[in-house]
C-alpha atoms as a PDB file:
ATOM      1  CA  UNK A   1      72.441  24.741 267.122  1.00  0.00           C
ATOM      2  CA  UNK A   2      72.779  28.189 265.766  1.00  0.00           C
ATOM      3  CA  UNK A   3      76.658  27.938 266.640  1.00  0.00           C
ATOM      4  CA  UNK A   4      76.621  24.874 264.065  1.00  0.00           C
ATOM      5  CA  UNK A   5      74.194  26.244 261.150  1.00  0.00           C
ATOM      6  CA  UNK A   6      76.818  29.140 261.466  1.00  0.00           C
ATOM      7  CA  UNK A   7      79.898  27.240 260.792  1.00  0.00           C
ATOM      8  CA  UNK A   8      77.850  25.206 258.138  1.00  0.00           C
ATOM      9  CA  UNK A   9      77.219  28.371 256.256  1.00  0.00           C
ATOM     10  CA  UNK A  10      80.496  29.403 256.416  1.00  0.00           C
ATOM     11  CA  UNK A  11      81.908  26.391 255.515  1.00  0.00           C
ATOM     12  CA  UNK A  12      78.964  26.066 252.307  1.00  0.00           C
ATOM     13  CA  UNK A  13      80.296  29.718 250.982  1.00  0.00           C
ATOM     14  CA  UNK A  14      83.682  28.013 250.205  1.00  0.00           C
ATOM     15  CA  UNK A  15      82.216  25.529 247.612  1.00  0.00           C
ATOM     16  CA  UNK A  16      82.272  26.236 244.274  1.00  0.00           C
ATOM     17  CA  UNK A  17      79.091  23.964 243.831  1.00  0.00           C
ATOM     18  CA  UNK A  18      76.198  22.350 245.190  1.00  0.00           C
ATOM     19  CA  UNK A  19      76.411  19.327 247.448  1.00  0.00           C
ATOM     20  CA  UNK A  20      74.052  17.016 248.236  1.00  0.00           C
ATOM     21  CA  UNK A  21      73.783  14.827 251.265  1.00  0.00           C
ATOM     22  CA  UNK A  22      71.239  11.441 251.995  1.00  0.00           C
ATOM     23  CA  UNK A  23      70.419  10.193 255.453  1.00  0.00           C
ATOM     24  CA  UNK A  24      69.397   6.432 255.083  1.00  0.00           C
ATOM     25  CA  UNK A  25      67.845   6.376 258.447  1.00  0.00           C
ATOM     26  CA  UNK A  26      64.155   6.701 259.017  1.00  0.00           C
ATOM     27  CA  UNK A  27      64.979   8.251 262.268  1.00  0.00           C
ATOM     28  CA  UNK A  28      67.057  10.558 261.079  1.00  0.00           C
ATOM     29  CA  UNK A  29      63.956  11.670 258.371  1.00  0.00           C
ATOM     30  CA  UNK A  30      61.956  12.203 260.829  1.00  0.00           C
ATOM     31  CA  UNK A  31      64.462  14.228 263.146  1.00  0.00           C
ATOM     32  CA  UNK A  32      65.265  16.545 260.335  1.00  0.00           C
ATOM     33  CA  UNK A  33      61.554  16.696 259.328  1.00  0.00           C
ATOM     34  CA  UNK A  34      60.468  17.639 262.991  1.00  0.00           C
ATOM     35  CA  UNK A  35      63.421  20.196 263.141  1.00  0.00           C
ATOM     36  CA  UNK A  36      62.838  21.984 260.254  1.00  0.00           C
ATOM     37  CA  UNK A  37      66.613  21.273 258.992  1.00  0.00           C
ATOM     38  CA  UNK A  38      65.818  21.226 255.579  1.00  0.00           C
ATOM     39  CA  UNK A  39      64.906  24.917 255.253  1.00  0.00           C
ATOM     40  CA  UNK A  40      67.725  25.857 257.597  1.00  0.00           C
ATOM     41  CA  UNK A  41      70.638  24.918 255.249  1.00  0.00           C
ATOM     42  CA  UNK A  42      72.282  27.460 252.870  1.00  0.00           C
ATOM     43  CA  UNK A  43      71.897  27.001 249.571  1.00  0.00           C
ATOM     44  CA  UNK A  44      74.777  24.865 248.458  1.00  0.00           C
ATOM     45  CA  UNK A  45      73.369  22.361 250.450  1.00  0.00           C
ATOM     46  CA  UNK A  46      70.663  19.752 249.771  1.00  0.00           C
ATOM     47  CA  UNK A  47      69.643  16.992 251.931  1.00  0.00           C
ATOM     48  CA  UNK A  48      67.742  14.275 250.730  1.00  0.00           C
ATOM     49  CA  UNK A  49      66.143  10.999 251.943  1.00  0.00           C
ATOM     50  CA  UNK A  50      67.218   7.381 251.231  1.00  0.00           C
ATOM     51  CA  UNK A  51      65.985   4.090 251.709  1.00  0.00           C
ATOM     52  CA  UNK A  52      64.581   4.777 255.265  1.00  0.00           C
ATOM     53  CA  UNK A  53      62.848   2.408 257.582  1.00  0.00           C
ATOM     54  CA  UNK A  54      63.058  -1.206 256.053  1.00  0.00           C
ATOM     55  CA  UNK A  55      59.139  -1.250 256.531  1.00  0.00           C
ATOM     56  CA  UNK A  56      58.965   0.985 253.568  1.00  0.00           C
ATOM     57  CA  UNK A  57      60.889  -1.344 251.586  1.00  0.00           C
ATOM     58  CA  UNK A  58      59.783  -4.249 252.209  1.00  0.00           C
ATOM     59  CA  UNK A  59      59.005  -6.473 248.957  1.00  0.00           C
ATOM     60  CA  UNK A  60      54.882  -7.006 248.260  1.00  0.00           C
ATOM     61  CA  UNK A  61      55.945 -10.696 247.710  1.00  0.00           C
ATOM     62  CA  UNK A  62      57.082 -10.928 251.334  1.00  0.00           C
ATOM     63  CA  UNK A  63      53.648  -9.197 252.389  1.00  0.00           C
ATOM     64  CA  UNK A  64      51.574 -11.824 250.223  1.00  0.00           C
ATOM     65  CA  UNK A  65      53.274 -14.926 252.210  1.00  0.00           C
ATOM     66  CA  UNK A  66      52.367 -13.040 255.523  1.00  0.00           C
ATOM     67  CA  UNK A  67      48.887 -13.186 254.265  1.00  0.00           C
ATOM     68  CA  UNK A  68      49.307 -16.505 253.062  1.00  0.00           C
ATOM     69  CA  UNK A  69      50.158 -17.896 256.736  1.00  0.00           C
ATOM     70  CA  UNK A  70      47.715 -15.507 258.346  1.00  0.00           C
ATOM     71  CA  UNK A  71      44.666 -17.554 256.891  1.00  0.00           C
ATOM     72  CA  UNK A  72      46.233 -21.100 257.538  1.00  0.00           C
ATOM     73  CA  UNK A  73      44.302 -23.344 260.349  1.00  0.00           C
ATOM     74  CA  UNK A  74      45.914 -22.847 263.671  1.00  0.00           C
ATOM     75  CA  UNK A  75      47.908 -20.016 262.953  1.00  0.00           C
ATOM     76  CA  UNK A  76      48.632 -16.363 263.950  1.00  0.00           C
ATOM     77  CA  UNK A  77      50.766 -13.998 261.992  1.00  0.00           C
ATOM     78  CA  UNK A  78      52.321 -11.152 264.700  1.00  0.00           C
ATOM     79  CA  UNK A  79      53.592  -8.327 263.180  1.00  0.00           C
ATOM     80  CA  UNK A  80      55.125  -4.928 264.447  1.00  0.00           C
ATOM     81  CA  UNK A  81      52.407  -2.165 264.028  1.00  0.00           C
ATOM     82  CA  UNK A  82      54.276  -0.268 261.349  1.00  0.00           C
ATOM     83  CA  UNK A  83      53.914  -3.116 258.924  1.00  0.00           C
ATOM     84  CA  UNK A  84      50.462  -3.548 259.614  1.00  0.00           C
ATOM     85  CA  UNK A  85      48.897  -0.802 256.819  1.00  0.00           C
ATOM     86  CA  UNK A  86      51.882  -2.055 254.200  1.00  0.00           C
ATOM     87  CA  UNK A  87      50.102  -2.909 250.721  1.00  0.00           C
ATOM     88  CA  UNK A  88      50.932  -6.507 249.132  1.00  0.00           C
ATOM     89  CA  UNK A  89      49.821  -6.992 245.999  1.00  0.00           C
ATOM     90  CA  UNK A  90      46.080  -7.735 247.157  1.00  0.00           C
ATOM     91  CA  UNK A  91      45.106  -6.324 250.304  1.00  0.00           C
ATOM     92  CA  UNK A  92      47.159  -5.156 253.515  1.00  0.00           C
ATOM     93  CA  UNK A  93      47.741  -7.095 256.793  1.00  0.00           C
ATOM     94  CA  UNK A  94      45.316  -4.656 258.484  1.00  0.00           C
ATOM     95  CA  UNK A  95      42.719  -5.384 255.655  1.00  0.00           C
ATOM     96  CA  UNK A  96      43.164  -8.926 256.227  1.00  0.00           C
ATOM     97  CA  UNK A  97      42.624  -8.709 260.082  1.00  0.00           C
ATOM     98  CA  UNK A  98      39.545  -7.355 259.633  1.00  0.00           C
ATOM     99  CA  UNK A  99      38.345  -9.749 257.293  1.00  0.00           C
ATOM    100  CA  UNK A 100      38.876 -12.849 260.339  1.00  0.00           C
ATOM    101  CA  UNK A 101      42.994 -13.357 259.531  1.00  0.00           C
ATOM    102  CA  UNK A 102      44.482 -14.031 262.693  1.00  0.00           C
ATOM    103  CA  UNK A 103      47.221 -10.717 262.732  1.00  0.00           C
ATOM    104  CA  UNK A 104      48.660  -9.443 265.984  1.00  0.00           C
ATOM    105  CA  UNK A 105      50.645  -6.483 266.738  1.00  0.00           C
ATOM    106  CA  UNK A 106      53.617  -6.741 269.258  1.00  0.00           C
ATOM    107  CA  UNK A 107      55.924  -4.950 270.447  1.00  0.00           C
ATOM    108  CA  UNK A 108      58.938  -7.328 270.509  1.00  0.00           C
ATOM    109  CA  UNK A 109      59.798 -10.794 268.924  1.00  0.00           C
ATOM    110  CA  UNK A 110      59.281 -11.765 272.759  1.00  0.00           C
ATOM    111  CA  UNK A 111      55.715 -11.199 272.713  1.00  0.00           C
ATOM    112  CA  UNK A 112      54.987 -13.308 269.912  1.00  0.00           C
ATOM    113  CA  UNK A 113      57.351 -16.236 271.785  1.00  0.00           C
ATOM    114  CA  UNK A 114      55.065 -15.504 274.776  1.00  0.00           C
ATOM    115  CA  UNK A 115      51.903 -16.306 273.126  1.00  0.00           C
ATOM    116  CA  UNK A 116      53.316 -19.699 271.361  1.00  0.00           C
ATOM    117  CA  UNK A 117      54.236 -20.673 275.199  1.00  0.00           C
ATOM    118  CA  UNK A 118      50.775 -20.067 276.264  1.00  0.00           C
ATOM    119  CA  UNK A 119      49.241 -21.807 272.990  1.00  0.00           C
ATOM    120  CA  UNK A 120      50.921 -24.792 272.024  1.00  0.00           C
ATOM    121  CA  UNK A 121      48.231 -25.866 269.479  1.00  0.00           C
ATOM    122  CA  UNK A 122      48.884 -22.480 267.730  1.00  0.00           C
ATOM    123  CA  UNK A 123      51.413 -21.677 264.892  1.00  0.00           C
ATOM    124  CA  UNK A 124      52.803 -18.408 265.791  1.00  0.00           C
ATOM    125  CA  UNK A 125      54.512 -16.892 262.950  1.00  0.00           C
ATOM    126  CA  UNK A 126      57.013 -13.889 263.823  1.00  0.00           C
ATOM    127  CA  UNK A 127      57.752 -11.193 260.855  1.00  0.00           C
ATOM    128  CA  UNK A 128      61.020 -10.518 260.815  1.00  0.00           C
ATOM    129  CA  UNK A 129      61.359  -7.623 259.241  1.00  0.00           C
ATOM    130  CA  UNK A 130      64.112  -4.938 260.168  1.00  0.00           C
ATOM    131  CA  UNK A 131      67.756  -3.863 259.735  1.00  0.00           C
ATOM    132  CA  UNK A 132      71.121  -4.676 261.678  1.00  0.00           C
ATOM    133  CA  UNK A 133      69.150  -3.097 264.650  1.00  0.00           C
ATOM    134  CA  UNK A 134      66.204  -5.947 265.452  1.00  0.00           C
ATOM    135  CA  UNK A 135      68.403  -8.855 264.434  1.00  0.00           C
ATOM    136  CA  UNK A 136      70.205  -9.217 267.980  1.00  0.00           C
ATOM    137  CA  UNK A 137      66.219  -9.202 269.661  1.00  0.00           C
ATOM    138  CA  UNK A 138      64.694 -11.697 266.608  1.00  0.00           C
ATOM    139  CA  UNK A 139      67.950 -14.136 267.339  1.00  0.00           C
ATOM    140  CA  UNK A 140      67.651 -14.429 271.319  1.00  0.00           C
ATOM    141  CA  UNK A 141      63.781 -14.998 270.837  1.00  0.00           C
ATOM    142  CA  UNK A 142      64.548 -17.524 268.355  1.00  0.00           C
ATOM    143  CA  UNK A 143      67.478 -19.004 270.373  1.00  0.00           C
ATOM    144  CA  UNK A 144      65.083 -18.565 273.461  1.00  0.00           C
ATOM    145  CA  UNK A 145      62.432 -20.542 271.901  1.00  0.00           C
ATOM    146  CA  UNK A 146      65.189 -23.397 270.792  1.00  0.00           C
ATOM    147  CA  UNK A 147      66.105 -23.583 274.569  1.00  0.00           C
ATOM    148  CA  UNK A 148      62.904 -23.891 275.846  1.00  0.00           C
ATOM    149  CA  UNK A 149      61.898 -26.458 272.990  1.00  0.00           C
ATOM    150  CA  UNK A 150      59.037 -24.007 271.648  1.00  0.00           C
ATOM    151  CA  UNK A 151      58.261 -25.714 268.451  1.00  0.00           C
ATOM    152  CA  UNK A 152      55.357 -23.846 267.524  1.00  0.00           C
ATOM    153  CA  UNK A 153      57.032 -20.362 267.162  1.00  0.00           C
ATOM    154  CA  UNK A 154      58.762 -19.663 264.043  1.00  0.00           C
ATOM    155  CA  UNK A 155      59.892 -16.384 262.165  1.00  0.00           C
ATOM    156  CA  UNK A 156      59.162 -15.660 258.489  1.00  0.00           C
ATOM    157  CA  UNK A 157      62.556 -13.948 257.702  1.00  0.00           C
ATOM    158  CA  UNK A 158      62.977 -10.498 256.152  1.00  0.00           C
ATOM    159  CA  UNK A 159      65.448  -8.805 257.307  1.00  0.00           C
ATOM    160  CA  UNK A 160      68.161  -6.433 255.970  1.00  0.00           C
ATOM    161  CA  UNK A 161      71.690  -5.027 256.131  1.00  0.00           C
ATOM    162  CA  UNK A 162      72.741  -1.827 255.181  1.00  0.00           C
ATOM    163  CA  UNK A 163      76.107  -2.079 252.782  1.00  0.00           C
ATOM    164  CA  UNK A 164      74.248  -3.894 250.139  1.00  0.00           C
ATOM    165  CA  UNK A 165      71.314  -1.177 249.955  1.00  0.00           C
ATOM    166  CA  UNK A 166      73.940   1.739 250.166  1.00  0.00           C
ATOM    167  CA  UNK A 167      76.709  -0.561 247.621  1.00  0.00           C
ATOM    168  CA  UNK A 168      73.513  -0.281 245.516  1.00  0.00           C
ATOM    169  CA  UNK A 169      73.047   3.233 245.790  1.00  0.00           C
ATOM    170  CA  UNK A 170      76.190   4.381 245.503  1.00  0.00           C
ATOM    171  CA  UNK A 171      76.914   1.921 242.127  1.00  0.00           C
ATOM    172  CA  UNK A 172      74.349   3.940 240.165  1.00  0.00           C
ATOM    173  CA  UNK A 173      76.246   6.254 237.711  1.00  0.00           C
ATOM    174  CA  UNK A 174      73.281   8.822 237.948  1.00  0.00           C
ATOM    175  CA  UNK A 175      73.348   9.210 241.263  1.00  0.00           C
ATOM    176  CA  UNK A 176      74.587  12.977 242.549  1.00  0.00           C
ATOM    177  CA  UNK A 177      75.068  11.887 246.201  1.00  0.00           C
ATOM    178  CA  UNK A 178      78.648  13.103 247.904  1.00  0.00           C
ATOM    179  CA  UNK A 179      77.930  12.517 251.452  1.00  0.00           C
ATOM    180  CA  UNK A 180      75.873   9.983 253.352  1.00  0.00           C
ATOM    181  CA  UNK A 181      74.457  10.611 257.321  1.00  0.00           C
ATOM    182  CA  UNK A 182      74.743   7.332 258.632  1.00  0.00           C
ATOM    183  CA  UNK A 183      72.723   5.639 261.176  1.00  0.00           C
ATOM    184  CA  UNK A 184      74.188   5.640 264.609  1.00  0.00           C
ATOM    185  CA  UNK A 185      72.030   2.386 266.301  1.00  0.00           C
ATOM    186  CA  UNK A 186      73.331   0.462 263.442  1.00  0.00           C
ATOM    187  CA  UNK A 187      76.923   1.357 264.112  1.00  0.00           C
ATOM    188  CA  UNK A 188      76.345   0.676 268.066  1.00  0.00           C
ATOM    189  CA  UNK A 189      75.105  -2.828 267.042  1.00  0.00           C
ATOM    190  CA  UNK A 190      77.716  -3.573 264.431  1.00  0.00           C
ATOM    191  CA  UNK A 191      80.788  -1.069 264.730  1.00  0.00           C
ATOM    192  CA  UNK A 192      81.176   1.668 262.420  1.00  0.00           C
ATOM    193  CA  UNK A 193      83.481   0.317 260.208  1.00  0.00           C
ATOM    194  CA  UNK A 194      80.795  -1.236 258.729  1.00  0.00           C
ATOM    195  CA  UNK A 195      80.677   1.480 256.473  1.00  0.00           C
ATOM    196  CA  UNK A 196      84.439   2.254 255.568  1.00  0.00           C
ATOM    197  CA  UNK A 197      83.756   0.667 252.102  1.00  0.00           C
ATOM    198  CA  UNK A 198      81.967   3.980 251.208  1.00  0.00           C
ATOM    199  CA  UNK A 199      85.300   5.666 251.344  1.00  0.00           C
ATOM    200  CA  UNK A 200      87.861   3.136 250.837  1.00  0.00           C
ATOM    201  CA  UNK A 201      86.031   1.772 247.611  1.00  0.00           C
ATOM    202  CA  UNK A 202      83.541   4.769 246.226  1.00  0.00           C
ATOM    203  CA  UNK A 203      85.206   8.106 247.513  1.00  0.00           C
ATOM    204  CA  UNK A 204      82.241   9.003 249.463  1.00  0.00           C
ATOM    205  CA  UNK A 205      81.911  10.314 252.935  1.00  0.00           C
ATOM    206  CA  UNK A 206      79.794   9.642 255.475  1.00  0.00           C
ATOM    207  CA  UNK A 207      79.277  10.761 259.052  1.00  0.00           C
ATOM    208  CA  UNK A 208      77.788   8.107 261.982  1.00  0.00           C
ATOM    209  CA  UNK A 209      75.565  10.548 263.981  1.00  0.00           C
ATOM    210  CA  UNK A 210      72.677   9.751 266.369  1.00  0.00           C
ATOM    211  CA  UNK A 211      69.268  11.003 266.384  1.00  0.00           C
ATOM    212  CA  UNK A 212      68.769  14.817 268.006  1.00  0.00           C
ATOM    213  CA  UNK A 213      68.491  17.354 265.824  1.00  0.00           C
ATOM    214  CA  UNK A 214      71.929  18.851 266.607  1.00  0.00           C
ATOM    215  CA  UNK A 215      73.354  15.722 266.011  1.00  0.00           C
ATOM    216  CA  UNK A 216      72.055  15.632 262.641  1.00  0.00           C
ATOM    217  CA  UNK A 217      73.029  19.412 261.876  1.00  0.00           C
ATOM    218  CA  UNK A 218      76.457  18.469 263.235  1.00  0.00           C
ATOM    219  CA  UNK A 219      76.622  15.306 260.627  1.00  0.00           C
ATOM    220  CA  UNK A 220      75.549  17.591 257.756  1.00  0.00           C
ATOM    221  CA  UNK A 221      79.037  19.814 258.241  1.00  0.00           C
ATOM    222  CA  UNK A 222      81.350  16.889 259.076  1.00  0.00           C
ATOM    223  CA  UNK A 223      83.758  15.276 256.574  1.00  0.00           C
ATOM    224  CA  UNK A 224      82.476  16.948 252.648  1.00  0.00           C
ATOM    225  CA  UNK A 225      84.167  15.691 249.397  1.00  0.00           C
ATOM    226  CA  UNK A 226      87.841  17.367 248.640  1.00  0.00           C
ATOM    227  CA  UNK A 227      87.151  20.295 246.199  1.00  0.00           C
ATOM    228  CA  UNK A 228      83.836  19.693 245.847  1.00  0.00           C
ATOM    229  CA  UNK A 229      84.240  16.628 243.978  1.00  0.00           C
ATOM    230  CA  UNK A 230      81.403  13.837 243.691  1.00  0.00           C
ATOM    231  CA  UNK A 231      83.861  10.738 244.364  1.00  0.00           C
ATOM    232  CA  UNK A 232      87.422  11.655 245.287  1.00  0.00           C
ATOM    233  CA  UNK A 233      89.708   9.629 246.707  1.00  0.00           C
ATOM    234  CA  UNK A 234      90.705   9.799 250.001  1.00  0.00           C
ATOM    235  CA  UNK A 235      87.106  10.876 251.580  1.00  0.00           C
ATOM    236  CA  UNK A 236      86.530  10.538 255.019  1.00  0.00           C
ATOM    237  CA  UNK A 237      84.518   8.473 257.472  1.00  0.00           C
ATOM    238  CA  UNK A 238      83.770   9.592 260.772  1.00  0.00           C
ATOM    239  CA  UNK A 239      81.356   9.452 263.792  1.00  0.00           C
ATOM    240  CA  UNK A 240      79.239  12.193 265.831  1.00  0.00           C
ATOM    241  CA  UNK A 241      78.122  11.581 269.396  1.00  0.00           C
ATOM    242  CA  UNK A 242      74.659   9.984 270.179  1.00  0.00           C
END
């Protein structure tokens, strides 16, 4: 790691500005929080945080139909735990629970399919909240349950892909971005090209890294704008080990 923050210093005393770079992973906040990254970078380089986990942005509209369903007759709402403490525009899911909604926390889709076997004269309501990650998991539950003729397990849809977040974040004339670190379980799921559209139609790099702290360091010093620039043409996409 000191090797790397080496050749990323280096490498920073040849720009004639300040460059800024945005992980759009959760994860990857929390591995450069843990690792103290932040602090470690010289000072022509910023990193900041995008749209992280897709708990955080979940919509309060989608929250106040989970609380609609929670309080129906026959009916359980199961929920990942992260979602749980989520404000909707009255009160959150864990609020709820403890007023008599029937909430449950599990751990997969697969749980909640489990408990609609076992109680057939139950609604159980799935949320189905995530990016390209948990779709794989939510679809063979759901195509599990179609199988099996499980007609009492359902999914209140939610999830999220990551182009049209970043197309949206990268469209915005005020944003001083020139460098994504992009989110290496997405890329596993869906194939990294997922993201060439960054640099084929924006002029912005990214890097596909995983998760340990040197991975992250090593994202920070691959591919940077040509001379500095915000959007040149001709930016680079490329991938760091898991």
């Amino acid at each position: 790691m000191a090797g790397l923050l080496d050749d990323l210093r280096e490498e920073a005393d040849k720009l004639d500005r300040r460059l800024t770079f945005m992980e759009v992973c959760g994860t990857h906040t929390h591995s450069v929080a843990r690792a103290g990254l932040r602090r470690l970078m010289p000072p022509a380089v910023r990193l900041i945080s995008g749209p992280g986990c897709p708990v955080c942005v979940t919509p309060v509209d989608y929250l106040d139909r989970a609380l609609a369903l929670a309080v129906l007759p026959n009916t359980v709402v199961c929920t990942f735990g992260d979602l749980m403490r989520v404000p909707s525009s009255t009160v959150s899911l864990e609020h709820a629970r403890a007023e008599g909604a029937r909430v449950e926390i599990v751990y997969s889709p697969r749980d909640a399919l489990k408990m609609a076997r076992e109680n057939p004269g139950l609604r159980v309501v799935f949320l189905a909240v995530g990016f390209e990650t948990t779709v794989p998991t939510i679809a063979g539950a759901l195509a599990e349950a179609e199988a099996d003729e499980v007609p009492n397990f359902l999914l209140l849809p939610g999830n999220k892909t990551m182009p049209e977040v970043m197309k949206v974040l990268v469209d915005d004339p005020d944003l001083e971005v020139d460098g994504f670190l992009l989110p290496g379980h997405v890329s596993v799921i869906t194939g990294w090209k997922l993201f060439e559209f960054l640099a084929d139609d924006f002029g912005v790099s990214g890097v596909v890294a995983g998760f340990m702290p040197y991975r992250c360091g090593a994202g920070r010093s691959g591919p940077r704008p040509a001379g500095g620039g915000r959007r040149p043409r001709g930016s680079a996409m490329s991938t760091v080990g898991s």
